[in-house]
Protein backbone atom coordinates (compact mmCIF):
# COMPACT_ATOMS: atom_id res chain seq x y z
CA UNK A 1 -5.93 -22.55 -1.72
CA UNK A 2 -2.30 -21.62 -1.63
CA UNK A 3 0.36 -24.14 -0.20
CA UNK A 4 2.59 -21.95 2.42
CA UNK A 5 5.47 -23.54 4.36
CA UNK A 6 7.54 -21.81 6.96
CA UNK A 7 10.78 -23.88 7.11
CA UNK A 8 13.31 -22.58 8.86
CA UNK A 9 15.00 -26.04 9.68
CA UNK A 10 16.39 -25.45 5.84
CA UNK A 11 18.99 -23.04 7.41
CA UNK A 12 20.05 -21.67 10.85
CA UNK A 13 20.30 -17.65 9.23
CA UNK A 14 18.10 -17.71 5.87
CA UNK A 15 13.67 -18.04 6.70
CA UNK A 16 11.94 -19.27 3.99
CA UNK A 17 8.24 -18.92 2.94
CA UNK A 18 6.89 -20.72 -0.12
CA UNK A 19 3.53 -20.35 -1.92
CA UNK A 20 2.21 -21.82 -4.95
CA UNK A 21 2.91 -25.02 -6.74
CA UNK A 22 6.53 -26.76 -6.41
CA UNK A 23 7.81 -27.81 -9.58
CA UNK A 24 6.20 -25.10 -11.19
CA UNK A 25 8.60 -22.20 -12.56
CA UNK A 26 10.05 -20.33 -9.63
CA UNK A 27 9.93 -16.89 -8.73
CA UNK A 28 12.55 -15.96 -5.56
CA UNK A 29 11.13 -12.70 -4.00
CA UNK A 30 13.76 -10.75 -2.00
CA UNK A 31 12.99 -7.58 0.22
CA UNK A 32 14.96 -4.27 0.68
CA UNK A 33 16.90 -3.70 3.41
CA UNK A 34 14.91 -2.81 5.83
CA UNK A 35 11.75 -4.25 5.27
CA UNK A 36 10.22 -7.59 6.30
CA UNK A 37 9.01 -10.47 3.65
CA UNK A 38 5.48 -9.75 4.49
CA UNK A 39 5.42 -6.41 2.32
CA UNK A 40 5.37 -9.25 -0.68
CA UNK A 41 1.56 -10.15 0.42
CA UNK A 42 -0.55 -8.45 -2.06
CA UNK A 43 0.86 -9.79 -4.82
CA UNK A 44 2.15 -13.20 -4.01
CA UNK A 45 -1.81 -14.64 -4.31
CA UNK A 46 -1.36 -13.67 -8.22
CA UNK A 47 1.57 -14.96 -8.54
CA UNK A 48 1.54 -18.19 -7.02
CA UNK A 49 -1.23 -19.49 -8.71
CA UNK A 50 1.31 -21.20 -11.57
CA UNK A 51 4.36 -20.38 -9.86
CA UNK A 52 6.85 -22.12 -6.88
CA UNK A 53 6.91 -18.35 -5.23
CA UNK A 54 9.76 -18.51 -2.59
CA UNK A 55 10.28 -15.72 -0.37
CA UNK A 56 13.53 -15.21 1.82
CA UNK A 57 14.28 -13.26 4.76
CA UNK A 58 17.84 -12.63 4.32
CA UNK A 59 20.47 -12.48 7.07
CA UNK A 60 19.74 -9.69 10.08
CA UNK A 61 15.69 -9.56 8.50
CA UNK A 62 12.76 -10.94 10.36
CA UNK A 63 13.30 -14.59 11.46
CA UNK A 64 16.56 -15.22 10.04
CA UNK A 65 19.95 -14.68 12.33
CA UNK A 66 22.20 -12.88 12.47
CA UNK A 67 25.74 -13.21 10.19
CA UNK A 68 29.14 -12.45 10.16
CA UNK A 69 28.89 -10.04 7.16
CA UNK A 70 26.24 -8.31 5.69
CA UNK A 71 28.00 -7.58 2.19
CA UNK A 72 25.49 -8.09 -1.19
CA UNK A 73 27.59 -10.84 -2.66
CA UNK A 74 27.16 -12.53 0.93
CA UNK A 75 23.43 -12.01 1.08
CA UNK A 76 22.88 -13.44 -2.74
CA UNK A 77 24.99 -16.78 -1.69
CA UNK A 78 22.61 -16.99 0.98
CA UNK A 79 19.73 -17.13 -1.21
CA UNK A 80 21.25 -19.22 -3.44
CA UNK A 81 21.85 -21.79 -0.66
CA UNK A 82 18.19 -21.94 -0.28
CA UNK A 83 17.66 -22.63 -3.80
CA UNK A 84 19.90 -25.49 -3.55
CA UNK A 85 18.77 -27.16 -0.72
CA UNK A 86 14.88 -26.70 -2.37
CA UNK A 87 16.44 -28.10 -5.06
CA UNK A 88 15.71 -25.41 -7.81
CA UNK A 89 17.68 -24.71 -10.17
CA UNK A 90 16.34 -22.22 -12.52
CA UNK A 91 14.53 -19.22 -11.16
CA UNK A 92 13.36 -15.37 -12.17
CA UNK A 93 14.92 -13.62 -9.27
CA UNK A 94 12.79 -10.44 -7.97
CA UNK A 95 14.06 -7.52 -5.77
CA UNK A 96 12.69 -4.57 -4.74
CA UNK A 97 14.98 -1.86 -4.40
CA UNK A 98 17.95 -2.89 -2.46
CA UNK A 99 16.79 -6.59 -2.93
CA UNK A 100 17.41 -5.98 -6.71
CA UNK A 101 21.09 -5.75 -6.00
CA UNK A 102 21.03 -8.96 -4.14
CA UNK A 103 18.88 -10.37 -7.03
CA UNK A 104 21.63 -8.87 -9.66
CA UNK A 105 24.59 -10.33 -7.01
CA UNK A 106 22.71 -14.22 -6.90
CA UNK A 107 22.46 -13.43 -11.18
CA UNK A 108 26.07 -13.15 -11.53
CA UNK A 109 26.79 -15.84 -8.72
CA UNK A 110 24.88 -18.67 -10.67
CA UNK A 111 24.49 -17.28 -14.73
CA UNK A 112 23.00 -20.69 -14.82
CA UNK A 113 20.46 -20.36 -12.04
CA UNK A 114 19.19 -17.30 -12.85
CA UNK A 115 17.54 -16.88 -15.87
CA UNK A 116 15.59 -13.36 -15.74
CA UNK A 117 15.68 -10.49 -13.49
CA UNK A 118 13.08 -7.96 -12.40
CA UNK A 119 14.00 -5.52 -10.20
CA UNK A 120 11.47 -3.12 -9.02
CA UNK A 121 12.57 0.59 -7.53
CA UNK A 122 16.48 -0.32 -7.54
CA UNK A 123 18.26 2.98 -7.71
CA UNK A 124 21.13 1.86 -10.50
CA UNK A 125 23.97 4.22 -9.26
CA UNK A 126 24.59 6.23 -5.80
CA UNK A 127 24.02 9.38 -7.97
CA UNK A 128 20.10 8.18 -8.11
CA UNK A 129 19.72 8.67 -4.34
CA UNK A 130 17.33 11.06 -2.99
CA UNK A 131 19.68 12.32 0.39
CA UNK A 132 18.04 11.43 3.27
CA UNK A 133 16.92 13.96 5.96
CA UNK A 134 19.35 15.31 8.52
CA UNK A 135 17.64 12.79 11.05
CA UNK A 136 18.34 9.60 9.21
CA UNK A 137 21.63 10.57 8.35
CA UNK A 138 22.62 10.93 12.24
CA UNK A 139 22.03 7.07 12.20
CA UNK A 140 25.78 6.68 10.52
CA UNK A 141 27.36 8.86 13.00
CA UNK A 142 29.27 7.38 15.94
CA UNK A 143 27.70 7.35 19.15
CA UNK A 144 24.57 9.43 17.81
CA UNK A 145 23.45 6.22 15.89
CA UNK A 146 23.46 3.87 18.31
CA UNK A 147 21.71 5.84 20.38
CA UNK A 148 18.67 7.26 18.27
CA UNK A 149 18.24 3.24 17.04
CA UNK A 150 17.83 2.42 20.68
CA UNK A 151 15.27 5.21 21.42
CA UNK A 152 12.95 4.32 17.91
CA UNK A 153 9.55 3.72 18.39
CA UNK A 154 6.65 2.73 16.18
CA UNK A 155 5.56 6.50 16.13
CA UNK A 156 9.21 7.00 14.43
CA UNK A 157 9.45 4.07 12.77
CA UNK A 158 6.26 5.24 10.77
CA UNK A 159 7.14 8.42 10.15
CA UNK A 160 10.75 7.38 8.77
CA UNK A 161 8.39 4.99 6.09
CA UNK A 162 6.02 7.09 4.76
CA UNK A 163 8.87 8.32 2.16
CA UNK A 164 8.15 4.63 1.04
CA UNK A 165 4.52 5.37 0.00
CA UNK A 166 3.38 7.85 -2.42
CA UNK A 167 -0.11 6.64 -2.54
CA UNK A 168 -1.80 7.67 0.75
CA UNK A 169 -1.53 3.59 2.21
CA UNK A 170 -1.24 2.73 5.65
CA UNK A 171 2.34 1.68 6.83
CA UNK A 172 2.38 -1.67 7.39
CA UNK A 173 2.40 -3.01 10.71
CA UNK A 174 4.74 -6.05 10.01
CA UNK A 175 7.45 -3.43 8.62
CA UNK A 176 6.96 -1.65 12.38
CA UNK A 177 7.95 -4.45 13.63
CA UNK A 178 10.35 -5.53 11.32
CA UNK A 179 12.50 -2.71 11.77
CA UNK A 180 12.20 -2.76 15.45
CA UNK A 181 13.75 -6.06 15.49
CA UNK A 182 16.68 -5.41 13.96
CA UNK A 183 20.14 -4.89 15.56
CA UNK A 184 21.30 -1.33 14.68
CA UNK A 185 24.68 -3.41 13.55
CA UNK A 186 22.75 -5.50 10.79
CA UNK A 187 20.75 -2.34 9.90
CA UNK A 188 23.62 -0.47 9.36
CA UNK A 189 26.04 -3.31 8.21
CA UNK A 190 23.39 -3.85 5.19
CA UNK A 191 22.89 -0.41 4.11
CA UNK A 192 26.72 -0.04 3.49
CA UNK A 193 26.99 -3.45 2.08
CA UNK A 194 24.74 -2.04 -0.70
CA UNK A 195 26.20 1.41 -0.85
CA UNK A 196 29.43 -0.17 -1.58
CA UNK A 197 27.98 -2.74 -4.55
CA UNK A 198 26.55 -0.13 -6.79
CA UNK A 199 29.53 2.31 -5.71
CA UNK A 200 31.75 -0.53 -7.42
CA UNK A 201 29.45 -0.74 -10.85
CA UNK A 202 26.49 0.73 -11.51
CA UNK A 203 23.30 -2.25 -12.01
CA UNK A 204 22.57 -1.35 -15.42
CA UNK A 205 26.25 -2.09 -16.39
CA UNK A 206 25.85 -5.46 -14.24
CA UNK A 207 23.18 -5.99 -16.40
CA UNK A 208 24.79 -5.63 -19.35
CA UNK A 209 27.24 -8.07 -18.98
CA UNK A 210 25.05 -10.64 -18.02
CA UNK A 211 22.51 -10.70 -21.10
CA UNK A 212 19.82 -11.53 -18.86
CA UNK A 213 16.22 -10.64 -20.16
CA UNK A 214 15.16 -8.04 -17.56
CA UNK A 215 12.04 -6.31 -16.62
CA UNK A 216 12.16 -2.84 -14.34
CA UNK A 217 9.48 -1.46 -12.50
CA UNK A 218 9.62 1.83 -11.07
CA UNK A 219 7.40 4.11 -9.24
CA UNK A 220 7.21 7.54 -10.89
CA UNK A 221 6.72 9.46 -7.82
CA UNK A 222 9.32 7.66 -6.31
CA UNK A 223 11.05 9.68 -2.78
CA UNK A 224 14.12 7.45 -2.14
CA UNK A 225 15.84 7.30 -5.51
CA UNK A 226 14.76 9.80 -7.81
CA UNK A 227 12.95 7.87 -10.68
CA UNK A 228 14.29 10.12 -13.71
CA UNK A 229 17.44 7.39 -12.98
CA UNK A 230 15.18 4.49 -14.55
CA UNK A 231 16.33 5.96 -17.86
CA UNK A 232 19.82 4.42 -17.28
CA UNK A 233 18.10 0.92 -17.27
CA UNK A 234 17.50 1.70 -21.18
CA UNK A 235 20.73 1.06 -21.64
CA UNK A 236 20.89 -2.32 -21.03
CA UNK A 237 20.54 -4.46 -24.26
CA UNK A 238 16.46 -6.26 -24.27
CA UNK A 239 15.76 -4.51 -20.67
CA UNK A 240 12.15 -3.41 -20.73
CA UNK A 241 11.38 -0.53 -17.94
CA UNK A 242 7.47 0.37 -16.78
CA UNK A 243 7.08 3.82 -15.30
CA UNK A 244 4.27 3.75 -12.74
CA UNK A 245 2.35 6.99 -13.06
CA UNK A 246 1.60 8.47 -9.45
CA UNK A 247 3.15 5.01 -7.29
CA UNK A 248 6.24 6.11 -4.88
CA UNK A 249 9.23 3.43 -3.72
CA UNK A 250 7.08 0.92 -2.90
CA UNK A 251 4.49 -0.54 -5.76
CA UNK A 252 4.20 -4.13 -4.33
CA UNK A 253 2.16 -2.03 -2.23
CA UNK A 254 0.74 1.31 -3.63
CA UNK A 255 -0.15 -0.82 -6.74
CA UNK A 256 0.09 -4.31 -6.17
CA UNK A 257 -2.61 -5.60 -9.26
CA UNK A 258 -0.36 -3.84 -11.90
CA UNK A 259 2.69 -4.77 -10.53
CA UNK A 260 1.70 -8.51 -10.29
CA UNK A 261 0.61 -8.31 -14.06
CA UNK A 262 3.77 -7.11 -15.33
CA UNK A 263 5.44 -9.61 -13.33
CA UNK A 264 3.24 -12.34 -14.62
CA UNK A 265 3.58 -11.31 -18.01
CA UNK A 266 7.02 -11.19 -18.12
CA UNK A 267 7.81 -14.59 -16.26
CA UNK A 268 4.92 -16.12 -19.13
CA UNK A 269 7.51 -14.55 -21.68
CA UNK A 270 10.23 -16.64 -20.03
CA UNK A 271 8.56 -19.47 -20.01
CA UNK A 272 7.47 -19.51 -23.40
């Protein structure tokens, strides 16, 4: 059986789930933006079975508070807050898509923390982005936005997702409710604060600099950043990059047993 805590005394603005064994070699999960820590289920069971697996809602997500600034450095010295007061201080820090950029942020926070990255549908430049419809885009205009966040509804909510999936899945009812629990100001607060971190440098030239082994996942079919981009990833000196043939944005969970295996394979590699 799988040890879970909840402990959310550890911080008034960071949640924190763990799983697995502590003491054993940690993983650190982190979420996009707009999606809850739940969406980490179907493959946390594989890879807690000889891993500390912590999981952290960052600030303006699920459980945790809100914060003063929503900026990607801010969000990766959030997580590594956690790590300190759980005491851990060497980790293989996992993001999926915009959680990769607070993954790469926490990597160049604490070089000595950090000691492998795998970052799993993280567009590496604005130029990867896949524009959203005309709809979604009204959700950065004054006045409209405000206003079309306070009218969602799950019905919307869904529909907005299901560019998230490829693979016909159902959309998850914790991300429903994920999204409509968050303020429209630490919705839209995040999304620039990660517009702005790969406007300043790309990831794979963040990468670069930090000699990091790193593993990228990517969904082929992917509709939110167009997955052609993963090539820039080859780049990066040791990275290795696995193309998911017919898995959109979201693999954790169009394809969560192959996902988990890479990831398990590559944290045995670090490990070794």
């Amino acid at each position: 059986m799988l040890a879970v805590m909840s402990d959310t005394a550890m911080s008034r603005q960071t949640d924190v789930v763990q799983d697995g064994r502590p003491g054993a070699p940690a993983l650190l999960l982190i979420q996009n933006a707009a999606a809850p820590i739940d969406l980490w289920d179907e493959v946390v069971p594989s890879l807690a079975g000889a891993h500390h697996v912590i999981r952290v809602d960052l600030a303006g997500h699920g459980r945790s508070g809100p914060a003063a600034g929503y900026d990607v450095a801010a969000q990766a010295s959030r997580a590594g807050a956690v790590l300190d007061r759980l005491g851990v201080n060497r980790v293989t820090a996992i993001g999926h898509s915009s959680g990769g950029m607070v993954a790469t942020a926490l990597a160049e926070q604490r070089p000595g923390t950090v000691t492998a990255l795998a970052l799993i549908n993280t567009g590496p430049s604005p130029e990867a982005e896949i524009p959203d419809p005309p709809l979604a885009r009204l959700l950065n205009v004054p006045l409209a936005g405000p206003l079309l966040w306070r009218l969602k509804t799950p019905a919307t909510i869904r529909s907005a997702a299901r560019t998230a999936f490829t693979r016909p899945v159902d959309v998850p009812d914790a991300l429903v409710a994920h999204t409509q629990s968050m303020t429209y100001r630490s919705f839209t607060a995040t999304m620039r604060g990660y517009w702005d971190y790969i406007s300043q440098q790309s990831i794979p030239d963040r990468l670069a600099a930090l000699g990091l082994p790193v593993l990228v996942i990517f969904g082929a079919d992917d509709k939110r950043w167009r997955s052609s981009s993963a090539a820039g990833y080859r780049d990066v000196p040791g990275a290795r990059v696995e193309m998911l043939a017919g898995v959109g944005h979201t693999p954790i969970i169009e394809d969560p047993q192959t996902t988990a295996t890479l990831l398990l394979d590559f944290a045995a590699a670090q490990s070794s």
